[in-house]
Protein backbone atom coordinates (compact mmCIF):
# COMPACT_ATOMS: atom_id res chain seq x y z
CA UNK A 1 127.52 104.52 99.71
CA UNK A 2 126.39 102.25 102.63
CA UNK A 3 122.56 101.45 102.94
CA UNK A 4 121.22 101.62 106.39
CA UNK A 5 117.77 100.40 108.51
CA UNK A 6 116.79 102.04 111.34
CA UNK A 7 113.63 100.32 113.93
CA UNK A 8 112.23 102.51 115.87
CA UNK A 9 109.33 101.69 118.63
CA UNK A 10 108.38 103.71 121.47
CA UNK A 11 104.95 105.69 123.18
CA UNK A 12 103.47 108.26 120.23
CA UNK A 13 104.62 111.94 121.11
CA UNK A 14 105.45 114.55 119.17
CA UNK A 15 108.76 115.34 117.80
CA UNK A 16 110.28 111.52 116.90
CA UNK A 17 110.09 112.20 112.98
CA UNK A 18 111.53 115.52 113.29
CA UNK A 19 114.47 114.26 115.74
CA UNK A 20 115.46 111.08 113.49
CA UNK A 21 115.39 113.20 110.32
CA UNK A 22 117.80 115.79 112.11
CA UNK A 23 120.00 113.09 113.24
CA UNK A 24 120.60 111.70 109.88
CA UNK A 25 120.97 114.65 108.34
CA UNK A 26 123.70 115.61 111.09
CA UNK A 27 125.40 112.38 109.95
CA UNK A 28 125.55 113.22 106.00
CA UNK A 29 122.82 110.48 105.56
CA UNK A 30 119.58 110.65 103.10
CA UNK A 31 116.61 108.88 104.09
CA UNK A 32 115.23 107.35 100.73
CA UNK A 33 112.32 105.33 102.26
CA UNK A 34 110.31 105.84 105.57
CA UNK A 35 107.75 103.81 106.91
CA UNK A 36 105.63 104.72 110.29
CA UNK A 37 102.71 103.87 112.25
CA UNK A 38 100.41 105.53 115.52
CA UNK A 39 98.41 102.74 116.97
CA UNK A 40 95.55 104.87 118.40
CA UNK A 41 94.20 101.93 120.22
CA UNK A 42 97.35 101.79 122.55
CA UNK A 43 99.59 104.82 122.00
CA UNK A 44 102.46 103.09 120.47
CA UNK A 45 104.56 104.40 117.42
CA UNK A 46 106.73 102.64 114.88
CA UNK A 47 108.86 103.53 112.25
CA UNK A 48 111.27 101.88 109.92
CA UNK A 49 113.36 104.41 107.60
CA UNK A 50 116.03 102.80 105.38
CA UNK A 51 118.94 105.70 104.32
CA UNK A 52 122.21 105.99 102.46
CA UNK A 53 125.42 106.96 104.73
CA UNK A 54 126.75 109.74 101.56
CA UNK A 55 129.42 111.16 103.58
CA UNK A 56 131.05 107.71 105.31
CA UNK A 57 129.18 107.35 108.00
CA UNK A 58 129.62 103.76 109.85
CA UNK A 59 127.12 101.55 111.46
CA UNK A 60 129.47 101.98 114.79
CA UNK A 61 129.40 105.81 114.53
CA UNK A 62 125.43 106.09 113.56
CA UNK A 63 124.93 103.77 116.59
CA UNK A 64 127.72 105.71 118.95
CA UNK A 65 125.46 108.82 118.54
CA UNK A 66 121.95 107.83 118.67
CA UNK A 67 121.54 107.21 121.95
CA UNK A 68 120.78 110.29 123.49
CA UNK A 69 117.63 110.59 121.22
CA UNK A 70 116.55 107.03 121.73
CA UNK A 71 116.65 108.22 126.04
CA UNK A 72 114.60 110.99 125.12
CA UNK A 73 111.82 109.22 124.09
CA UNK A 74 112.18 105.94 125.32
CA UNK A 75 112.23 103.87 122.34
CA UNK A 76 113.47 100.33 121.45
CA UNK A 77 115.65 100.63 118.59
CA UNK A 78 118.26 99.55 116.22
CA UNK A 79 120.18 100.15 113.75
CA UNK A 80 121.38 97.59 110.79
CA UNK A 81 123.84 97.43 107.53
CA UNK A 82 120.84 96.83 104.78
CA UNK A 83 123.25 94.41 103.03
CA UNK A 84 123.77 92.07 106.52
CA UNK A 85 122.40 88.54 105.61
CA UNK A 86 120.25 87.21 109.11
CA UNK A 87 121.51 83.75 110.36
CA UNK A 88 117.98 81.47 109.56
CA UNK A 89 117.95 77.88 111.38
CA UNK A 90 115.32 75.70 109.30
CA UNK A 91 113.07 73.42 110.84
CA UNK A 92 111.02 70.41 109.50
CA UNK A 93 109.21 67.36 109.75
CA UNK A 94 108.22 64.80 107.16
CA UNK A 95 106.74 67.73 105.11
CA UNK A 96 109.02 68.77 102.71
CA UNK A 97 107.12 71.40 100.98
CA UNK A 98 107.85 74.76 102.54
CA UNK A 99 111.64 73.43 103.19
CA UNK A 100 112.33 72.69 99.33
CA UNK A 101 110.28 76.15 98.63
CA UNK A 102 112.81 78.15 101.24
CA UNK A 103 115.77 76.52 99.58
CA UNK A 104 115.44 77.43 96.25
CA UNK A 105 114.50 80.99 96.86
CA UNK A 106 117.78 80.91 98.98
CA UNK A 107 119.81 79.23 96.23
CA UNK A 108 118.60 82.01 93.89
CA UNK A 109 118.91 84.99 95.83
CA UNK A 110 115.61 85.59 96.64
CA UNK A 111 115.58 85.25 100.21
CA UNK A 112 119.01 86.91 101.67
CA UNK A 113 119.74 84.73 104.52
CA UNK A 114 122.55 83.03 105.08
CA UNK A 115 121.33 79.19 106.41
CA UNK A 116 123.07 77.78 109.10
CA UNK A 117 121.73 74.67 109.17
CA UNK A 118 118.34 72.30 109.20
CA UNK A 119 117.18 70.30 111.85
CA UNK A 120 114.37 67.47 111.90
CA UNK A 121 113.35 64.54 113.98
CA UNK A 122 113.34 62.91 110.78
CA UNK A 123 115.95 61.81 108.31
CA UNK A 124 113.58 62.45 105.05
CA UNK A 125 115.21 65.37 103.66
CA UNK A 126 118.73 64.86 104.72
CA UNK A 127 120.20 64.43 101.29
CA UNK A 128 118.35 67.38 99.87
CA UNK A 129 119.62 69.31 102.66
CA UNK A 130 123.30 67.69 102.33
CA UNK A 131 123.32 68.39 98.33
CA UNK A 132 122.88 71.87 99.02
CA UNK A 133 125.89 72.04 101.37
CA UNK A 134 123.51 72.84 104.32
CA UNK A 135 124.39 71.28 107.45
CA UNK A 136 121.98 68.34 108.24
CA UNK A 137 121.09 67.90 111.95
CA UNK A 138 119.20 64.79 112.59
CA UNK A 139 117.61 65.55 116.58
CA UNK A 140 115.09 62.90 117.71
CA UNK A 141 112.11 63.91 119.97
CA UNK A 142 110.08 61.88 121.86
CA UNK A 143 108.09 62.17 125.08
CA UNK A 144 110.76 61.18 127.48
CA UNK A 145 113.41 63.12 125.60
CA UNK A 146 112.08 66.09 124.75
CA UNK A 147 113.65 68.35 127.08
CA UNK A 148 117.15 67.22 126.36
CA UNK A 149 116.50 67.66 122.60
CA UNK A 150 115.38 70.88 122.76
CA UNK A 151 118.08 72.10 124.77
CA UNK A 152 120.30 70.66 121.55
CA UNK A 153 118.58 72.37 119.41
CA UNK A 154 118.81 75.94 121.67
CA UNK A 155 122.50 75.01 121.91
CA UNK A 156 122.97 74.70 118.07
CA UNK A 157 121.45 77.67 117.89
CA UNK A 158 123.40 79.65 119.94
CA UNK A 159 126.71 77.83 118.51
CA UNK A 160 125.45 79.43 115.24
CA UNK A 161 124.78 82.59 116.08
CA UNK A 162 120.71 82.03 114.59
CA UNK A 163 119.16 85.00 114.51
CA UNK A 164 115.60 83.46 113.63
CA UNK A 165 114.58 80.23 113.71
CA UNK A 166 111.57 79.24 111.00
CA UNK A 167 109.25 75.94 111.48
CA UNK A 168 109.07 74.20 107.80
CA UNK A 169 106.25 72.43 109.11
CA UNK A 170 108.21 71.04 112.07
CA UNK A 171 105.63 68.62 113.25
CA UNK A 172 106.44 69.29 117.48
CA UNK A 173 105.49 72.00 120.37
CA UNK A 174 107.85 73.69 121.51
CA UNK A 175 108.41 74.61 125.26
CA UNK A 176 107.63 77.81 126.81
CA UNK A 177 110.99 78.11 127.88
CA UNK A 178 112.27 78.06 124.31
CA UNK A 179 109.33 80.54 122.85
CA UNK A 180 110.47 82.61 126.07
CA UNK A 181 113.76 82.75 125.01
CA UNK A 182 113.43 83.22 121.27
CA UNK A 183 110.26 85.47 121.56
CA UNK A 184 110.22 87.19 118.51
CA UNK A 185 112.46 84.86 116.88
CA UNK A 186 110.95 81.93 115.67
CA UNK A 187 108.03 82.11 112.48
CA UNK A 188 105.53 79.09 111.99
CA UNK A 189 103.32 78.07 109.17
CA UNK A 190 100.09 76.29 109.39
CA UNK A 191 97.08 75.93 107.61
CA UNK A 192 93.76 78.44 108.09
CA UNK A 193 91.57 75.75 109.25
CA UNK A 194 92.25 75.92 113.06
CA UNK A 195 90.63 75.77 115.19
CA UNK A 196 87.47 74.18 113.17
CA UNK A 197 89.65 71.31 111.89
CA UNK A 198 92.59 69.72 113.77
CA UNK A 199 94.34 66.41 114.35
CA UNK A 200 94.78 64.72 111.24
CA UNK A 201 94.21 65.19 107.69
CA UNK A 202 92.64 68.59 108.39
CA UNK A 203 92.48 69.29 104.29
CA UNK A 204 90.32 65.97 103.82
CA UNK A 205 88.22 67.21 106.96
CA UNK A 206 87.71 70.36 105.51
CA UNK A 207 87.19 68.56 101.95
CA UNK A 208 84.22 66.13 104.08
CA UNK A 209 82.61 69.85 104.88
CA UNK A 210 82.91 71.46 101.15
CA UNK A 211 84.86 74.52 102.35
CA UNK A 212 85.35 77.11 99.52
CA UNK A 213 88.60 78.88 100.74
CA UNK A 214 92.10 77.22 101.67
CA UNK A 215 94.48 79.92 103.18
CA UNK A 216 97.67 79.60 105.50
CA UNK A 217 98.86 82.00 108.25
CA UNK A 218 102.49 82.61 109.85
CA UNK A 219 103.16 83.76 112.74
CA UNK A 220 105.60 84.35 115.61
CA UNK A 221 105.85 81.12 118.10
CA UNK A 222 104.57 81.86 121.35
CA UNK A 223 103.24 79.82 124.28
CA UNK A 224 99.64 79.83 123.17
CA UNK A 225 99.56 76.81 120.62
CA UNK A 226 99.34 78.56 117.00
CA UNK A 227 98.07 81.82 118.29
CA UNK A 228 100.95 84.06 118.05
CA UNK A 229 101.23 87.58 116.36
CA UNK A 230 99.95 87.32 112.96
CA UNK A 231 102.67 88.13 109.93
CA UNK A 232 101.39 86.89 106.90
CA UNK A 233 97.96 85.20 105.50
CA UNK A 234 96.78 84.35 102.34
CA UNK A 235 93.93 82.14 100.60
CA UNK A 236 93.12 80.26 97.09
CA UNK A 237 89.64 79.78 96.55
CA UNK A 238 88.54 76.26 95.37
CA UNK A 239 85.22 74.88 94.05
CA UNK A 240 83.01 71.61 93.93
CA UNK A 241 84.69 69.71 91.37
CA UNK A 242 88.17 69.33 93.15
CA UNK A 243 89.39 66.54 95.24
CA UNK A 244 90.50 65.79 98.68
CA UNK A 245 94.08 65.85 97.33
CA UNK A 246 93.61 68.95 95.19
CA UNK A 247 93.13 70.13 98.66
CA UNK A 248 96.30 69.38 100.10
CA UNK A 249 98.06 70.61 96.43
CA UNK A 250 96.40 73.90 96.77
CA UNK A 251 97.11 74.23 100.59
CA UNK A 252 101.18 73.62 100.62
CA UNK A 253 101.18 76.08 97.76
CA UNK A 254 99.62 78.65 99.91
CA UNK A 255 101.76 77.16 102.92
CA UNK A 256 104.79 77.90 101.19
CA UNK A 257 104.31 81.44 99.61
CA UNK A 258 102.74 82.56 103.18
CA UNK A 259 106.33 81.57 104.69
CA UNK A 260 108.34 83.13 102.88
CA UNK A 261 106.46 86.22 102.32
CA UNK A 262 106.67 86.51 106.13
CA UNK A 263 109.99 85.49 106.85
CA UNK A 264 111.15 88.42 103.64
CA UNK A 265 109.27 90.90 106.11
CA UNK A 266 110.91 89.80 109.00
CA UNK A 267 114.87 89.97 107.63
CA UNK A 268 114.20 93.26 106.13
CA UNK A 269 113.12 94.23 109.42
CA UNK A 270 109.64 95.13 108.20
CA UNK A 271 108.17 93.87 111.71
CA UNK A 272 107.14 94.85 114.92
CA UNK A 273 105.11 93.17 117.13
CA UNK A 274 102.06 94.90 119.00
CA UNK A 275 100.97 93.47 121.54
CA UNK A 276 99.25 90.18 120.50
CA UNK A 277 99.17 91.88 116.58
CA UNK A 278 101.99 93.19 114.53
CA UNK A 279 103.31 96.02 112.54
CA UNK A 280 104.25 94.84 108.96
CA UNK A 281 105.45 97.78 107.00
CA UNK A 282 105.62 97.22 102.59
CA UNK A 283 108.48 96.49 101.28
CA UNK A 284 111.45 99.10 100.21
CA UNK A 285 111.69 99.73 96.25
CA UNK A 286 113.42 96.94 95.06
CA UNK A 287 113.03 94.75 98.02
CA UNK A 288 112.03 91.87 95.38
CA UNK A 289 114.42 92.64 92.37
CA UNK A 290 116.40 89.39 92.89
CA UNK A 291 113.62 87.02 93.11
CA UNK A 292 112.36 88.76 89.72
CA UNK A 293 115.52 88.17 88.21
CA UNK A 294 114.68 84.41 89.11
């Protein structure tokens, strides 16, 4: 039997529960986990509700018929095959951390994307990428170039189908054509001490000031510098006795469990955003049985 996700967003009224559940049902499926929301503050309702197709059901089919209840109440949805891998373009720098992180969970099933390439302005991690039979694309950005490289890397994209594009700690700003375009699409990292400590070495600056707590956030990229929708956070505590460089240990730990904790929410379609906030439902039963088998 075929394993199914349905998104659902749309203005809170009564009746949307009711009028999935008797759609399903109409199509032989059983819902066997349902997440939803009511945002009091603005009205909006979401709902994620994976199911099982038990009486052959297709994607085509479940999508040929749900229209007319989608009209009804105006909502943005879709629906996807559970086992459908997301095309992920990978993005980095000279910071290898979260990349090396995301490949590994890749290479042992724990993330189920299918990678369709990396690109940096760098050449650092080129053979790591190469060994893994990733393709490597080297695009250089500068001042006076930058337009022309980021339409490469928007044509790549689209050559490759990308369905989300994640910055590894890719050390550039992007355009607000490009977060235009892939609104919704593209998750950063970063560390949790902007705005109180940016530029350079930000971990030894926040070492200089004794902070107690080193956290990360991602997000989704929009035109506001690092202040997109919020995903995922988390933070390690540290005391007195560690070191500027304990610091930066600590922090790309954090860095990379943060990413990839979002960017599993995001291809199990466990996101909405909400305004300048988002909807992350838990995950499913089982959502993490292959990184346990790790």
């Amino acid at each position: 039997m075929k394993t199914f996700i349905l998104t659902v967003s749309c203005r809170s009224t009564r009746g949307i529960v009711a009028a999935i559940a008797t759609y399903l049902a109409d199509k032989g499926c059983n819902i066997t986990d349902s997440s939803q929301f009511d945002d009091l503050d603005t009205g909006n309702f979401f709902t994620r509700v994976t199911f099982l197709s038990e009486e052959g059901a297709t994607l085509e089919a479940l999508k040929a018929g749900f229209p007319p209840i989608a009209d009804k109440f105006d909502m943005d949805w879709e629906i996807y095959d559970a086992e459908s891998r997301m095309k992920v373009l990978l993005m980095v720098s000279r910071f290898g951390h979260c990349l090396n992180d995301l490949l590994y969970r890749w290479k042992i099933g724990a993330l189920n994307i299918d990678i369709v390439g990396v690109v940096s302005n760098h050449f650092d991690y080129q053979k790591v990428v190469v060994n893994h039979d990733i393709p490597f694309h080297h695009i250089k950005v500068t001042k006076e170039n930058k337009p022309e490289a980021e339409a490469r890397i928007m044509d790549l994209a689209e050559q490759n189908g990308t369905e989300l594009i994640v910055l590894a700690r890719y050390m550039q700003v992007l355009s607000d054509d490009m977060c235009r375009k892939m609104s919704g699409k593209i998750i950063n990292i970063h560390h949790s001490f902007l705005p109180s400590f940016k530029g350079a070495n930000p971990y030894k600056q926040a070492y200089q000031r004794g902070v107690k707590l080193i956290g990360a956030t991602a997000h989704y990229v929009t035109s506001d510098l690092d202040e997109g929708p919020i995903i995922e956070q988390d933070v390690a505590r540290i005391t007195h006795s560690q070191s500027a460089d304990d610091y930066v240990s600590i922090g790309r730990d954090v860095e990379a469990q943060v990413l990839a904790r979002a960017i599993h929410a995001h291809i199990q379609r466990r996101t909405f955003i909400n305004g300048n906030r988002t909807v992350v439902f838990p995950a499913s039963p089982g959502a993490y049985k292959s990184e346990r088998m790790g």
